[in-house]
N, C-alpha and C. Protein backbone atom coordinates (compact mmCIF):
# COMPACT_ATOMS: atom_id res chain seq x y z
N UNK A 1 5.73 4.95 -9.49
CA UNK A 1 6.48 5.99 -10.17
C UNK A 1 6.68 7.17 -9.21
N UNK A 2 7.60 7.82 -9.42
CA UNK A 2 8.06 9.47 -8.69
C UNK A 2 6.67 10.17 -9.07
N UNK A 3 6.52 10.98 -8.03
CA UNK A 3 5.42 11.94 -8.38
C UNK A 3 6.07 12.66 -9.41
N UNK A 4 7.17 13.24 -9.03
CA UNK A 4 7.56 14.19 -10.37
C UNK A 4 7.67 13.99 -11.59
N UNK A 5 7.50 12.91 -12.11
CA UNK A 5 7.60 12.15 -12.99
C UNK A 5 5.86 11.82 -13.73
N UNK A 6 5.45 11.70 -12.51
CA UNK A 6 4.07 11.43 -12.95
C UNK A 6 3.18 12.97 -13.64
N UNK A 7 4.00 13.97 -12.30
CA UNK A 7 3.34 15.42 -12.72
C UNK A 7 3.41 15.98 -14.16
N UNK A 8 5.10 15.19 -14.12
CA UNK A 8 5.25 15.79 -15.63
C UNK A 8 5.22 15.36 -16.78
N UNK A 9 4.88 14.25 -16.89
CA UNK A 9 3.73 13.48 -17.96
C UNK A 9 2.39 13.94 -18.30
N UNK A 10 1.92 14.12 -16.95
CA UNK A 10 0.65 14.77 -17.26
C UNK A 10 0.56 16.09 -17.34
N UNK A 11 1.65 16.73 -17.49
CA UNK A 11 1.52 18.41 -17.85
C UNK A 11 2.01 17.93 -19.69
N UNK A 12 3.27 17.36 -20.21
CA UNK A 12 3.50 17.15 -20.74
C UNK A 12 2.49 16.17 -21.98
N UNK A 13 2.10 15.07 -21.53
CA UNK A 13 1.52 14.27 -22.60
C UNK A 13 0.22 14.32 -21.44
N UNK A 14 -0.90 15.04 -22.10
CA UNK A 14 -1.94 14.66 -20.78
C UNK A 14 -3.31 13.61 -21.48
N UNK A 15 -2.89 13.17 -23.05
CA UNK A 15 -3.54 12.35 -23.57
C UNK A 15 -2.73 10.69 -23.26
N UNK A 16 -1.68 11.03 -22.81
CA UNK A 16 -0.89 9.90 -21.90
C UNK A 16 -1.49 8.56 -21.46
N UNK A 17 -1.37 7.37 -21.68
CA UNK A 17 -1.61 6.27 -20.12
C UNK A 17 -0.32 6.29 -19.68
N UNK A 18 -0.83 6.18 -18.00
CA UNK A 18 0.61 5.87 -17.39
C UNK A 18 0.29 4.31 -17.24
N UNK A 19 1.64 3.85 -17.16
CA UNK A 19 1.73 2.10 -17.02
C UNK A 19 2.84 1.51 -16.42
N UNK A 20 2.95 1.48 -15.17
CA UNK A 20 3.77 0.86 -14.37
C UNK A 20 4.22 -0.90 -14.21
N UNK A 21 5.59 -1.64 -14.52
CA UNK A 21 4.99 -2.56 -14.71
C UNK A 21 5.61 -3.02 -13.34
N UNK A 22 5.48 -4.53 -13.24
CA UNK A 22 5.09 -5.20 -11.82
C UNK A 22 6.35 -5.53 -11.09
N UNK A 23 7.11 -5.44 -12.18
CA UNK A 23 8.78 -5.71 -11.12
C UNK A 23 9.21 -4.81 -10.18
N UNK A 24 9.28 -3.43 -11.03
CA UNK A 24 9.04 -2.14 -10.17
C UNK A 24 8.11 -1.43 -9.27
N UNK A 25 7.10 -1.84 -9.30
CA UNK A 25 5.79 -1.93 -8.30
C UNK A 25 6.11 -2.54 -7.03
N UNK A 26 6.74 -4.19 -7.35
CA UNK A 26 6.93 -4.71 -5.98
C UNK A 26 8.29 -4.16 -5.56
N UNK A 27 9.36 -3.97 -6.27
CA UNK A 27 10.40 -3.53 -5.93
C UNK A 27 10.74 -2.75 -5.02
N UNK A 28 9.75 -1.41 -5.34
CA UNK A 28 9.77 -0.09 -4.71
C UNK A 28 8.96 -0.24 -3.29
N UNK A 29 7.76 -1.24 -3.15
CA UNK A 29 7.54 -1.53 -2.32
C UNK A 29 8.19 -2.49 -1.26
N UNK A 30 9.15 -3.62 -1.75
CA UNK A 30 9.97 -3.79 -1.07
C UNK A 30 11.05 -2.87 -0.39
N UNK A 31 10.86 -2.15 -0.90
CA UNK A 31 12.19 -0.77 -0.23
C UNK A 31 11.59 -0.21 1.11
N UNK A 32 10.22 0.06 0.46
CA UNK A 32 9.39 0.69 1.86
C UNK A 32 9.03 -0.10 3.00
N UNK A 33 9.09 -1.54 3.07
CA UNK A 33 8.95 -2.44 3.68
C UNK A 33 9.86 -2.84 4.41
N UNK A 34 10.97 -2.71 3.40
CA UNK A 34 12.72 -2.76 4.60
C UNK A 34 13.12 -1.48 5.34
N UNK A 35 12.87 -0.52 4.80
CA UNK A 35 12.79 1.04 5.68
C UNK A 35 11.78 0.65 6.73
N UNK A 36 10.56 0.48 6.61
CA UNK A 36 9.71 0.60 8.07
C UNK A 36 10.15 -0.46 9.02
N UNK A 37 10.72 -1.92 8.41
CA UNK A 37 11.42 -2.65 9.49
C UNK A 37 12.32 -1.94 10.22
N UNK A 38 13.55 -1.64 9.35
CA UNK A 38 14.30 -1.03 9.82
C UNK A 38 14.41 -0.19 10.90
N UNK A 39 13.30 0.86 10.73
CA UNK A 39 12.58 1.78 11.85
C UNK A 39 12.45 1.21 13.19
N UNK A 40 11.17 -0.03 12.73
CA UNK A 40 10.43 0.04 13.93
C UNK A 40 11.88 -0.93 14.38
N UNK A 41 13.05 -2.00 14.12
CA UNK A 41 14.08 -2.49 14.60
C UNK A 41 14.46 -1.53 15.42
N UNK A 42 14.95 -0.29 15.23
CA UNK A 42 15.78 0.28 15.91
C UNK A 42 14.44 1.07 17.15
N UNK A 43 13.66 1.21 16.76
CA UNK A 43 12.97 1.74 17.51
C UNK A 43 12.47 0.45 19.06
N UNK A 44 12.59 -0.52 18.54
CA UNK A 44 12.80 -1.70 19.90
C UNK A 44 13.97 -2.18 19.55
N UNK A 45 14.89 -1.58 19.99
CA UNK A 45 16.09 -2.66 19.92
C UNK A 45 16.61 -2.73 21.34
N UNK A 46 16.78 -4.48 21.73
CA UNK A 46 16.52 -4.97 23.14
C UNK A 46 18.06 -5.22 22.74
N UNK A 47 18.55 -5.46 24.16
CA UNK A 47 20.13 -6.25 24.20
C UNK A 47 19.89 -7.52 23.92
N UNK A 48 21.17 -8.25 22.67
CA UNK A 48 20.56 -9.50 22.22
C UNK A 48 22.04 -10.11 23.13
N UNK A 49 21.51 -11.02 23.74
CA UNK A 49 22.37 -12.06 24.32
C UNK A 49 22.56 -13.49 23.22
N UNK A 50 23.84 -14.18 23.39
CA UNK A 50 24.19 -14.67 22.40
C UNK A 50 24.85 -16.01 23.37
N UNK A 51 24.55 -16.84 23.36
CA UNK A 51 24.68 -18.14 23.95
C UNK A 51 25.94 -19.28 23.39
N UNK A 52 26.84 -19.59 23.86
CA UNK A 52 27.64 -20.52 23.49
C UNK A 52 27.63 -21.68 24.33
N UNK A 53 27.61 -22.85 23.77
CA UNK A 53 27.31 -23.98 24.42
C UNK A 53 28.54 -24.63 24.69
């Protein structure tokens, strides 16, 4: 979840559970997982030679 979201639940309902469910858990972590590829890609990016036979 957004922190801001979380903050304001718990200012708001602070007898609250929060409950995240699992589609969005991996989801969001898939995002962060293609961003840090992404990164470290460009951060080594070699000249790709491309071969025709």
């Amino acid at each position: 979840m957004k922190w801001m979201y979380v903050k304001l639940t718990e200012q708001e309902l602070p007898q609250a559970k929060m409950v995240v469910d699992k589609f969005h858990l991996i989801r969001d972590t898939n995002v962060k997982i293609n961003e840090a590829w992404r990164i470290e890609q460009e951060a080594t990016k070699k000249e790709r030679r491309y071969w025709i036979w």
